[in-house]
Protein backbone atom coordinates (compact mmCIF):
# COMPACT_ATOMS: atom_id res chain seq x y z
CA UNK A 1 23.06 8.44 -8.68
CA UNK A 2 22.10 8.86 -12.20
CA UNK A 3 18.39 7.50 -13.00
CA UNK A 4 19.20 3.90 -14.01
CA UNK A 5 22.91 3.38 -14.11
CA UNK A 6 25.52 2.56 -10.99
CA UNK A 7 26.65 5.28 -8.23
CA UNK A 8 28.53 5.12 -5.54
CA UNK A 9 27.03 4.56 -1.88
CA UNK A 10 27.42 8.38 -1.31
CA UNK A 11 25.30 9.51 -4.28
CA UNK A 12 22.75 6.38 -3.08
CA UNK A 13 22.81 7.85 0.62
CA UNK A 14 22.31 11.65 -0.98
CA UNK A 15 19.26 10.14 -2.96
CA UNK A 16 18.08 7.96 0.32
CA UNK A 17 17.68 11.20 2.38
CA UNK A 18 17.23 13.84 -0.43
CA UNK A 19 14.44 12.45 -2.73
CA UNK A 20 13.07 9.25 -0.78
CA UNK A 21 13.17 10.40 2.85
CA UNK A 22 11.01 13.34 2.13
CA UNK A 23 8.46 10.95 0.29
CA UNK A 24 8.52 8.67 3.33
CA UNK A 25 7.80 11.44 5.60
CA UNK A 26 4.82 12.70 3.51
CA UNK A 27 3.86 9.60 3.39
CA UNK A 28 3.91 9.26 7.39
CA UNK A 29 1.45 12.16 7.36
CA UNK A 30 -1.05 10.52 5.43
CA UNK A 31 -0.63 7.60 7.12
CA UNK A 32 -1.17 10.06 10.44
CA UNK A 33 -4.34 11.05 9.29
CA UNK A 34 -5.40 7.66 8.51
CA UNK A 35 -4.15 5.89 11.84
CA UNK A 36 -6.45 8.72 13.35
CA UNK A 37 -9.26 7.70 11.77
CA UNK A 38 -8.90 4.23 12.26
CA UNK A 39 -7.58 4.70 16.14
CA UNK A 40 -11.30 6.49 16.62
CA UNK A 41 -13.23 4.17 15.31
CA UNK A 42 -11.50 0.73 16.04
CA UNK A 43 -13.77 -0.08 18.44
CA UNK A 44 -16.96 0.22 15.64
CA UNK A 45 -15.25 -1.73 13.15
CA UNK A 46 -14.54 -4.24 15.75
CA UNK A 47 -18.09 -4.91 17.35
CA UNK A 48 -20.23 -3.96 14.43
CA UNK A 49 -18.32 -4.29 11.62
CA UNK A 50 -15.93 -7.60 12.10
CA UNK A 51 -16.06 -8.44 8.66
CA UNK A 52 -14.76 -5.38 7.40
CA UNK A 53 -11.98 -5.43 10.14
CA UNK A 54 -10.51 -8.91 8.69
CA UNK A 55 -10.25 -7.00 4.79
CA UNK A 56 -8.86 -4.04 6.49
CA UNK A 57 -5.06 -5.44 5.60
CA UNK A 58 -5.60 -6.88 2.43
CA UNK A 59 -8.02 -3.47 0.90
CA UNK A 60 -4.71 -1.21 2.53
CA UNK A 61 -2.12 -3.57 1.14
CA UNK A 62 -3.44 -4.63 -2.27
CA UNK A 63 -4.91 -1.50 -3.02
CA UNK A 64 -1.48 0.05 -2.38
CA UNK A 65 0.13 -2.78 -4.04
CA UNK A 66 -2.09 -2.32 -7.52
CA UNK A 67 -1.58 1.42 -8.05
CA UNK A 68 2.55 0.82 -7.02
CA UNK A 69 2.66 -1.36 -10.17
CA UNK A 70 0.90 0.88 -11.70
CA UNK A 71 3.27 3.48 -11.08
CA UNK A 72 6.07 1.25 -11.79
CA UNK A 73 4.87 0.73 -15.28
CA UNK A 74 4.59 4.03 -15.78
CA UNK A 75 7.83 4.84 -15.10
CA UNK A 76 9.67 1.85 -17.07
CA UNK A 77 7.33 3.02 -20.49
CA UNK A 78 8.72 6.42 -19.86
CA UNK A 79 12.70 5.39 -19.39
CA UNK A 80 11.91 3.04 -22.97
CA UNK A 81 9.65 6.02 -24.59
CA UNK A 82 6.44 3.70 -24.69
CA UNK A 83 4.72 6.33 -23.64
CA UNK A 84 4.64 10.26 -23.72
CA UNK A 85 5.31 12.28 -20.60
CA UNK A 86 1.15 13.69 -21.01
CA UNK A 87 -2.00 12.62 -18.69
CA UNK A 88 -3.74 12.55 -21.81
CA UNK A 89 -2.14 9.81 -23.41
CA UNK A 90 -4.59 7.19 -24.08
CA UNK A 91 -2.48 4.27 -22.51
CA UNK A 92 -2.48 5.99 -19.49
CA UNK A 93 -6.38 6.14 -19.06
CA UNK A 94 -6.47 2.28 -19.99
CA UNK A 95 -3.96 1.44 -17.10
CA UNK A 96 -6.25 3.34 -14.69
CA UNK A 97 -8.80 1.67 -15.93
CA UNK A 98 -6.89 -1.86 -15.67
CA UNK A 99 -5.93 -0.46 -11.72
CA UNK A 100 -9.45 0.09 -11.16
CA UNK A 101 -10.96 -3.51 -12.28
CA UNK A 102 -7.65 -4.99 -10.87
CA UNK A 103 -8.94 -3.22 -7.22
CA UNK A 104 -12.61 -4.43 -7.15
CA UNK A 105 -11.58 -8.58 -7.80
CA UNK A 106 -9.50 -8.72 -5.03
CA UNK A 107 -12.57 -7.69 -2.40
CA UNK A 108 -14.65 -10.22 -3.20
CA UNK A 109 -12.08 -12.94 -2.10
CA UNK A 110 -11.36 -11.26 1.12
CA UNK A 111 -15.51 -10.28 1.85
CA UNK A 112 -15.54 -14.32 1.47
CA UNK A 113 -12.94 -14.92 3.56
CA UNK A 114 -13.91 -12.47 6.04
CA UNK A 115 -18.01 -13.63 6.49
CA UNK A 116 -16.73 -17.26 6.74
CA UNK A 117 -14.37 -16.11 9.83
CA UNK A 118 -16.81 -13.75 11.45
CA UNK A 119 -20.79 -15.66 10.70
CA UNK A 120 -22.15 -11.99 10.30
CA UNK A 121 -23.77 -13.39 7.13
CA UNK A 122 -26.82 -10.63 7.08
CA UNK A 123 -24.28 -7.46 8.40
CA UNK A 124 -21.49 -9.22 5.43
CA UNK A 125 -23.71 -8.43 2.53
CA UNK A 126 -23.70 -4.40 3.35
CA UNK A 127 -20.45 -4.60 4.04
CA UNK A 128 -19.66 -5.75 0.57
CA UNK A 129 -21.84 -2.85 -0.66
CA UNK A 130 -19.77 -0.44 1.27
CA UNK A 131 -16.71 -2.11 0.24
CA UNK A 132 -17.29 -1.87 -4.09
CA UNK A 133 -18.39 1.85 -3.66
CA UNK A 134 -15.68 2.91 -1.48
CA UNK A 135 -13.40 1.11 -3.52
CA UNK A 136 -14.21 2.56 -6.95
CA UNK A 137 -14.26 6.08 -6.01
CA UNK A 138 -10.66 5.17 -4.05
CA UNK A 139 -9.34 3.59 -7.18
CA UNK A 140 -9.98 6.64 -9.32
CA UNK A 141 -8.55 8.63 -7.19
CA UNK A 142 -5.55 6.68 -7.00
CA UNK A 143 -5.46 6.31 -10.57
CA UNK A 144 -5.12 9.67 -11.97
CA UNK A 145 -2.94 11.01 -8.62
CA UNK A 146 -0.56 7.83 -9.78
CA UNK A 147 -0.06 8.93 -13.59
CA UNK A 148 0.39 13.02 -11.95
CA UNK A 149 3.32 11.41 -8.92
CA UNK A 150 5.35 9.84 -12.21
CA UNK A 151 4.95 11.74 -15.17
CA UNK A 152 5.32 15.25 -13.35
CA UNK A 153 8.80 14.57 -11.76
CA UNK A 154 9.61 12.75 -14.86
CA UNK A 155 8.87 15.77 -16.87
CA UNK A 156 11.41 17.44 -14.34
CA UNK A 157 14.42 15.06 -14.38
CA UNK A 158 13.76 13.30 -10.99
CA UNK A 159 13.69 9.74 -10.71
CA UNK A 160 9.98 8.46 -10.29
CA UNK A 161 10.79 5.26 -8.68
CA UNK A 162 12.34 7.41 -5.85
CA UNK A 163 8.71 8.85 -5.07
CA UNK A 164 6.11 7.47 -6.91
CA UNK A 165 5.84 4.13 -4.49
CA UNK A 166 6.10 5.75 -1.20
CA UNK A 167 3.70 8.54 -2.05
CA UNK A 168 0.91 6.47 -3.72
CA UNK A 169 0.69 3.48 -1.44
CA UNK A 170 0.63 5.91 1.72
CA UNK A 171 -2.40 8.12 -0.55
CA UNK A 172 -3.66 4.80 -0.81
CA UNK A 173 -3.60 4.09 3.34
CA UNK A 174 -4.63 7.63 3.43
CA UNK A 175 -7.43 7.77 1.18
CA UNK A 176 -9.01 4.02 2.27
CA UNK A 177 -9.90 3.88 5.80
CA UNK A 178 -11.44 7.26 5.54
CA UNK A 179 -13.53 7.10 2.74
CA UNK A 180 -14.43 3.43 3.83
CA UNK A 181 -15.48 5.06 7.30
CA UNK A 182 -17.46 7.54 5.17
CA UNK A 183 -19.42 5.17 3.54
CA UNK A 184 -20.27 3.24 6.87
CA UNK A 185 -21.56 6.07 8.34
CA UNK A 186 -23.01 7.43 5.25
CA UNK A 187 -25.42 3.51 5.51
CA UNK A 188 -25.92 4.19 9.27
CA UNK A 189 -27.31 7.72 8.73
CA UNK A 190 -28.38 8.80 5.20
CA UNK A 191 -29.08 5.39 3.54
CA UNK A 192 -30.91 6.16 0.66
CA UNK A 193 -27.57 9.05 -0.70
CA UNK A 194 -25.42 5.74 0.18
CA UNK A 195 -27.37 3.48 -2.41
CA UNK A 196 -27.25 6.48 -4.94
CA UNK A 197 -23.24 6.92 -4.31
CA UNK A 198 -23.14 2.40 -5.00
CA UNK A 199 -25.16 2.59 -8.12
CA UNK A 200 -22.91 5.87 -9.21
CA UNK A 201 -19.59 3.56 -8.69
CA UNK A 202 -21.40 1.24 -10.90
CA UNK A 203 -22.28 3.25 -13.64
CA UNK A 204 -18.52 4.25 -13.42
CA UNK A 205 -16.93 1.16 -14.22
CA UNK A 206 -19.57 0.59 -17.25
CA UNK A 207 -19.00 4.04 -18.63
CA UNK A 208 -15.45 3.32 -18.44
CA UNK A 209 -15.30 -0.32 -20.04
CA UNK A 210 -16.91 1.18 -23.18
CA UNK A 211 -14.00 4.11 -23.48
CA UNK A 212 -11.10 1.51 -22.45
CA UNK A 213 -9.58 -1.47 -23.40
CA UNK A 214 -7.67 -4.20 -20.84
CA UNK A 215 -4.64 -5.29 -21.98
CA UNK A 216 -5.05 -9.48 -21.17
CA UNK A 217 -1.39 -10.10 -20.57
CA UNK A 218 -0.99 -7.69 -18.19
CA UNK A 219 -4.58 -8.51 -16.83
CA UNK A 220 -3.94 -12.03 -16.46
CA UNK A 221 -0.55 -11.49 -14.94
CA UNK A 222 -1.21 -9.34 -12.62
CA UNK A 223 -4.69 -10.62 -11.28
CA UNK A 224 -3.68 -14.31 -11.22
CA UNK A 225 -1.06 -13.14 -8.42
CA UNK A 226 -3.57 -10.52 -6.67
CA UNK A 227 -5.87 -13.33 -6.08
CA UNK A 228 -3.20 -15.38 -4.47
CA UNK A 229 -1.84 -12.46 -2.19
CA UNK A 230 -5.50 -11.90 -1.54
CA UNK A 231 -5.45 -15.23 0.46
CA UNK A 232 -1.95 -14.40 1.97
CA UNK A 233 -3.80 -10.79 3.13
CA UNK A 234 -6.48 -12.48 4.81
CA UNK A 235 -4.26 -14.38 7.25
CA UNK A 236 -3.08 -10.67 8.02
CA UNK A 237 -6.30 -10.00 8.52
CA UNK A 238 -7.67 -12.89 10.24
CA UNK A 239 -4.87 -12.12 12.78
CA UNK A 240 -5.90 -8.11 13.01
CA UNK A 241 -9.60 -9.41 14.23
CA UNK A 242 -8.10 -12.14 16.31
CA UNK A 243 -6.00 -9.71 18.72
CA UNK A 244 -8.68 -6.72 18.17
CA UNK A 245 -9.44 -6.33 21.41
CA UNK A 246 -5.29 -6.67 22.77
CA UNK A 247 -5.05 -3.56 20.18
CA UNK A 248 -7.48 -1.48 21.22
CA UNK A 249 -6.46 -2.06 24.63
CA UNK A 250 -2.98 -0.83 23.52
CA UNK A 251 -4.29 2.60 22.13
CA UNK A 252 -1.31 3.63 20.03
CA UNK A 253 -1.35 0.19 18.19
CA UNK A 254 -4.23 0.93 15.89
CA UNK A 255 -3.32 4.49 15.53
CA UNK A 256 0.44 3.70 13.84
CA UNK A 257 -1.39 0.32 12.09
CA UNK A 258 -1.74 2.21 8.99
CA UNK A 259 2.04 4.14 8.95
CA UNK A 260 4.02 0.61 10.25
CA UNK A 261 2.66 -1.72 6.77
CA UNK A 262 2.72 1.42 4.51
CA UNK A 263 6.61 2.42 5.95
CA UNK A 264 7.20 -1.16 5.83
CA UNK A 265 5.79 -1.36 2.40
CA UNK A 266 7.48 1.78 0.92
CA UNK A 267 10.70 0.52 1.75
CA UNK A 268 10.26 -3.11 -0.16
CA UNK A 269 8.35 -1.16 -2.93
CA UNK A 270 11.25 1.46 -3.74
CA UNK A 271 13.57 -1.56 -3.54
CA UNK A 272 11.23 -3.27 -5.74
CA UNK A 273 11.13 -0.70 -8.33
CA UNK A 274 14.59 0.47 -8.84
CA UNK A 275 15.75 -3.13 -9.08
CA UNK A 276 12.84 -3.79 -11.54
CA UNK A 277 14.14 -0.61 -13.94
CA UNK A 278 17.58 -1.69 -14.03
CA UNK A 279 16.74 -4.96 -14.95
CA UNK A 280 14.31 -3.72 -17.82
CA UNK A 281 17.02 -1.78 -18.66
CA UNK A 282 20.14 -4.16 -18.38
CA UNK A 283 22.12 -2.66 -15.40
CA UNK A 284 21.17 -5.88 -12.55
CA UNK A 285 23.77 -8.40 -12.31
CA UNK A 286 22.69 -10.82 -9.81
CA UNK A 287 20.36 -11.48 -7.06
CA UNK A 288 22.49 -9.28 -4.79
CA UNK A 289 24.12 -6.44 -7.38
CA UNK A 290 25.91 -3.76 -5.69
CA UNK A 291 24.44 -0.86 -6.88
CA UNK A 292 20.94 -2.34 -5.05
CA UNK A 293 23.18 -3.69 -1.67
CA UNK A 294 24.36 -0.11 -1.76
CA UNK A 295 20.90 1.46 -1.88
CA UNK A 296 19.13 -1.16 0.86
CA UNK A 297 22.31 0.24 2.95
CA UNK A 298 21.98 3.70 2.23
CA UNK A 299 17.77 2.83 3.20
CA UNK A 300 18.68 1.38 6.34
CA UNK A 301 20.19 4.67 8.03
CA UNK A 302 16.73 6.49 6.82
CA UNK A 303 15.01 4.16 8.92
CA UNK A 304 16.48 5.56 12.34
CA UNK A 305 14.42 8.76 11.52
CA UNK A 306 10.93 7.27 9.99
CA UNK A 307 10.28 4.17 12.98
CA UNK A 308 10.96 7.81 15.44
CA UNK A 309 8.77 9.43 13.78
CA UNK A 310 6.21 6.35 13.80
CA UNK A 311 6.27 5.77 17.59
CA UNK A 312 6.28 9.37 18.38
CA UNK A 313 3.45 10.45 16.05
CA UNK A 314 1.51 7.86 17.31
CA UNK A 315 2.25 8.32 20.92
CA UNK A 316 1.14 12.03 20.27
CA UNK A 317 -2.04 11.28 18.46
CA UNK A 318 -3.07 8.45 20.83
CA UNK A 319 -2.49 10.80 23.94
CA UNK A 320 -3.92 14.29 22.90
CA UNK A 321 -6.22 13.17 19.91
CA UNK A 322 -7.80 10.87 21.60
CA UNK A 323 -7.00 10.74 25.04
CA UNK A 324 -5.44 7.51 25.18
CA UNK A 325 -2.83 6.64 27.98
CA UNK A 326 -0.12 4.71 25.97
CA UNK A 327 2.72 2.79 28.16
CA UNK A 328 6.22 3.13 26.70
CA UNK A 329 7.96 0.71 24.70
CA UNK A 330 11.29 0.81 24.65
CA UNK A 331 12.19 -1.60 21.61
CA UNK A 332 9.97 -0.10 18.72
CA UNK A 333 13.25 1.35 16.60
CA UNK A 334 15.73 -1.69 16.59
CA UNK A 335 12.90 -4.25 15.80
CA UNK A 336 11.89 -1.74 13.19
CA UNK A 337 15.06 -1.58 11.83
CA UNK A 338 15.41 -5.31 11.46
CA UNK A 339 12.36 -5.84 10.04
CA UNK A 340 12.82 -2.96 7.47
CA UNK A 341 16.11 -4.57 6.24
CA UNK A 342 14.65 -8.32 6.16
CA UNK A 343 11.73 -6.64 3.77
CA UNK A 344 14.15 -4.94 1.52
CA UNK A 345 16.47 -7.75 0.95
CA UNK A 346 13.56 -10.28 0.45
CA UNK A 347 12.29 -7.14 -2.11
CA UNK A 348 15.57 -7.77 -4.30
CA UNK A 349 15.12 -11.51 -4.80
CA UNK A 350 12.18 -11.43 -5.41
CA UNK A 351 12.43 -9.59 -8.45
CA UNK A 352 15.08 -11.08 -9.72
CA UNK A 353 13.11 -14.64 -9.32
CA UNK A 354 10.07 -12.75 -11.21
CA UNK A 355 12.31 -12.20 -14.06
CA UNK A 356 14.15 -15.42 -14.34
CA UNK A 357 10.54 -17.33 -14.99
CA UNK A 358 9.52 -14.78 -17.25
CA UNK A 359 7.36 -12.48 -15.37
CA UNK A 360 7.39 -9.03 -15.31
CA UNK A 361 8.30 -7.54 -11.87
CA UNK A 362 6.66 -4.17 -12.49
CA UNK A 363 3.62 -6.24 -12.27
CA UNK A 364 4.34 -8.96 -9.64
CA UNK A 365 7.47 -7.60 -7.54
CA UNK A 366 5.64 -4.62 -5.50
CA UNK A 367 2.11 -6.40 -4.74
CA UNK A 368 4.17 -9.73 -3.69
CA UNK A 369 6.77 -7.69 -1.74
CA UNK A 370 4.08 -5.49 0.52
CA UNK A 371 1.43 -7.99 1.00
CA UNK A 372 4.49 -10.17 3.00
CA UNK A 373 5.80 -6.84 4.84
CA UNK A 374 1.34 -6.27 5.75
CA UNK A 375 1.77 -9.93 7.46
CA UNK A 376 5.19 -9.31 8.64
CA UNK A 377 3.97 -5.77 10.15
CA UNK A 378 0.27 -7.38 11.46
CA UNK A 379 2.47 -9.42 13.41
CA UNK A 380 5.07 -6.78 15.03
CA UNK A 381 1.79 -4.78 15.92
CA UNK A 382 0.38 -7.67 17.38
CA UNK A 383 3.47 -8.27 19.72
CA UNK A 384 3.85 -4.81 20.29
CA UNK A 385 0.41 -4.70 21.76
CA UNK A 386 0.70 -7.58 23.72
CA UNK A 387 3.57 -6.04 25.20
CA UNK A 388 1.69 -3.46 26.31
CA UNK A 389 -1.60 -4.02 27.31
């Protein structure tokens, strides 16, 4: 399929398996390393650190959610020329910047959300320590690894909306529950380095308010709807600390946590983004236009191979990693599938509902899309557990 026009469902299925498959995959891997990290110290977050357990979803989601619009943008201003194909221009650095504040509001809401479930009021105010620092040093990460995933492959004829959403929401899962570990242990064990590393992620976002500027539509636009999926992430997480104990139990549950909302995720974001280019760029025709029925479709037979890889990586991890016995379940795949297809199709409208009211859905579509698959998935991993514990 050419990069914004119509193909047939052959050249969508070569692009499905070709170009996004491989992203999904790499993305898996992060995810791996993440669900490890997260499988080894579930039990931590959820006796000592309950408040951090109930933001878990909404830090994963939204800060995968934030830098997928980002990369979205990035991509439409390089189909229209708004920008050059160069890390250095300036408008990139002021949409990291953007990403960056856009990543620290949403905590707040969810640290609120999160002491008022739990009552750890003394243990909640560390937590939100951990939770800025971690975040800021995440964000900038994200941020420039976001501008290299679309402008390189643009540079080199690919499509960026066939990778860039995949890869950066799964860095994002990658890069998150590690580095938010970190920083817990780094307060247990060396607290004074962990104030140093809090006031550093401070001095960070002043240094970098007096270089940038934030453009207020996009600002607005984009924050006004974080701050409402912020409240629809902390039902996914309110649920996560609910069942903590049925998930643990589980063992594999909490390992494949992080790859089941990023797959899930991935899927509705690439859906998201190709069906937010062709709009910009006057190709959609309809809430369901063929050229997007045929790529869902051609998305669907990818997901045979990624929910395998899911229940088998986990099983692996959870058995020899850890040493967890993990009791089969036979019913992973189909449910996967179904779910998978629900998110994408839900991914299309909701797009094309963005635009109609005069929103932009590089902006809106993606965060909406993957904080509903991070409630859908909480939910399958729930019931999955529960199945077999």
């Amino acid at each position: 399929m050419d990069q914004a026009g119509e193909g047939t469902f052959r050249s969508a299925l070569k692009n499905a398996w070709k170009i996004t498959l491989p992203a999904l995959l790499i993305s898996l891997g992060f995810n791996f390393v993440s669900g490890t990290f997260l499988g080894k110290y579930f039990d931590k977050l959820m006796i000592s650190y309950p408040v951090l357990l109930v933001v878990l979803p909404g830090l994963m989601g939204l800060r995968g959610n934030i830098f997928g619009s980002l990369a979205s943008r990035f991509t439409t201003a390089l189909y229209l020329g708004e920008i050059q194909a160069s890390l250095r221009e300036r408008r990139v650095g002021e949409n990291i910047y953007l990403s960056v504040v856009l990543s620290v509001l949403p905590i707040f809401l969810l640290w609120i959300v999160g002491t008022l479930k739990t009552g750890h009021i003394h243990m909640a105010f560390f937590a939100l320590l951990i939770l800025f620092a971690s975040t800021v040093f995440v964000s900038l990460l994200l941020g420039y690894s976001t501008a290299i995933i679309t402008i390189v492959p643009f540079r080199r004829g690919l499509d960026p909306d066939s990778i860039a959403s995949p890869l950066i929401t799964s860095m994002a899962d990658l890069l998150t529950i590690p580095i938010l570990i970190f920083f817990i242990l780094m307060y247990e064990y060396h607290e004074m380095s962990f104030y140093a590393l809090f006031l550093l992620s401070l001095l960070i976002i002043l240094s970098m308010s007096m270089h940038y500027r934030i453009e207020r539509r996009t600002f607005f636009e984009v924050s006004g709807i974080l701050l409402v999926l912020s409240a629809i992430s902390s039902i996914s997480g309110g649920v996560l600390q609910s069942y903590s104990e049925v998930i643990h139990e589980s063992a594999i549950v909490s390992v494949i946590y992080p790859a089941l909302l990023g797959s899930l995720g991935n899927y509705g974001g690439v859906v998201a983004a190709k069906t937010s280019t062709r709009l910009h760029l006057g190709y959609f025709e309809g809430f369901f236009d063929e050229s997007v029925v045929k790529e869902i479709l051609a998305l669907i037979t990818t997901g045979f191979v990624v929910s395998g890889v899911i229940y088998s990586g986990g099983y692996l991890i959870s058995e020899l990693v850890l040493s967890r016995k993990v009791v089969f379940y036979p019913y992973f795949v189909p449910m996967y599938i179904l779910i998978m297809s629900f998110v994408m199709l839900v991914s299309a409208v909701f797009v094309h509902i963005f635009h109609r009211f005069g929103l932009d859905p590089d902006n809106v579509s993606i965060p909406t899309i993957t904080t509903i698959a991070d409630l859908i998935g909480t939910v399958f991993a729930v019931v999955i557990a529960g199945m077999m514990v």
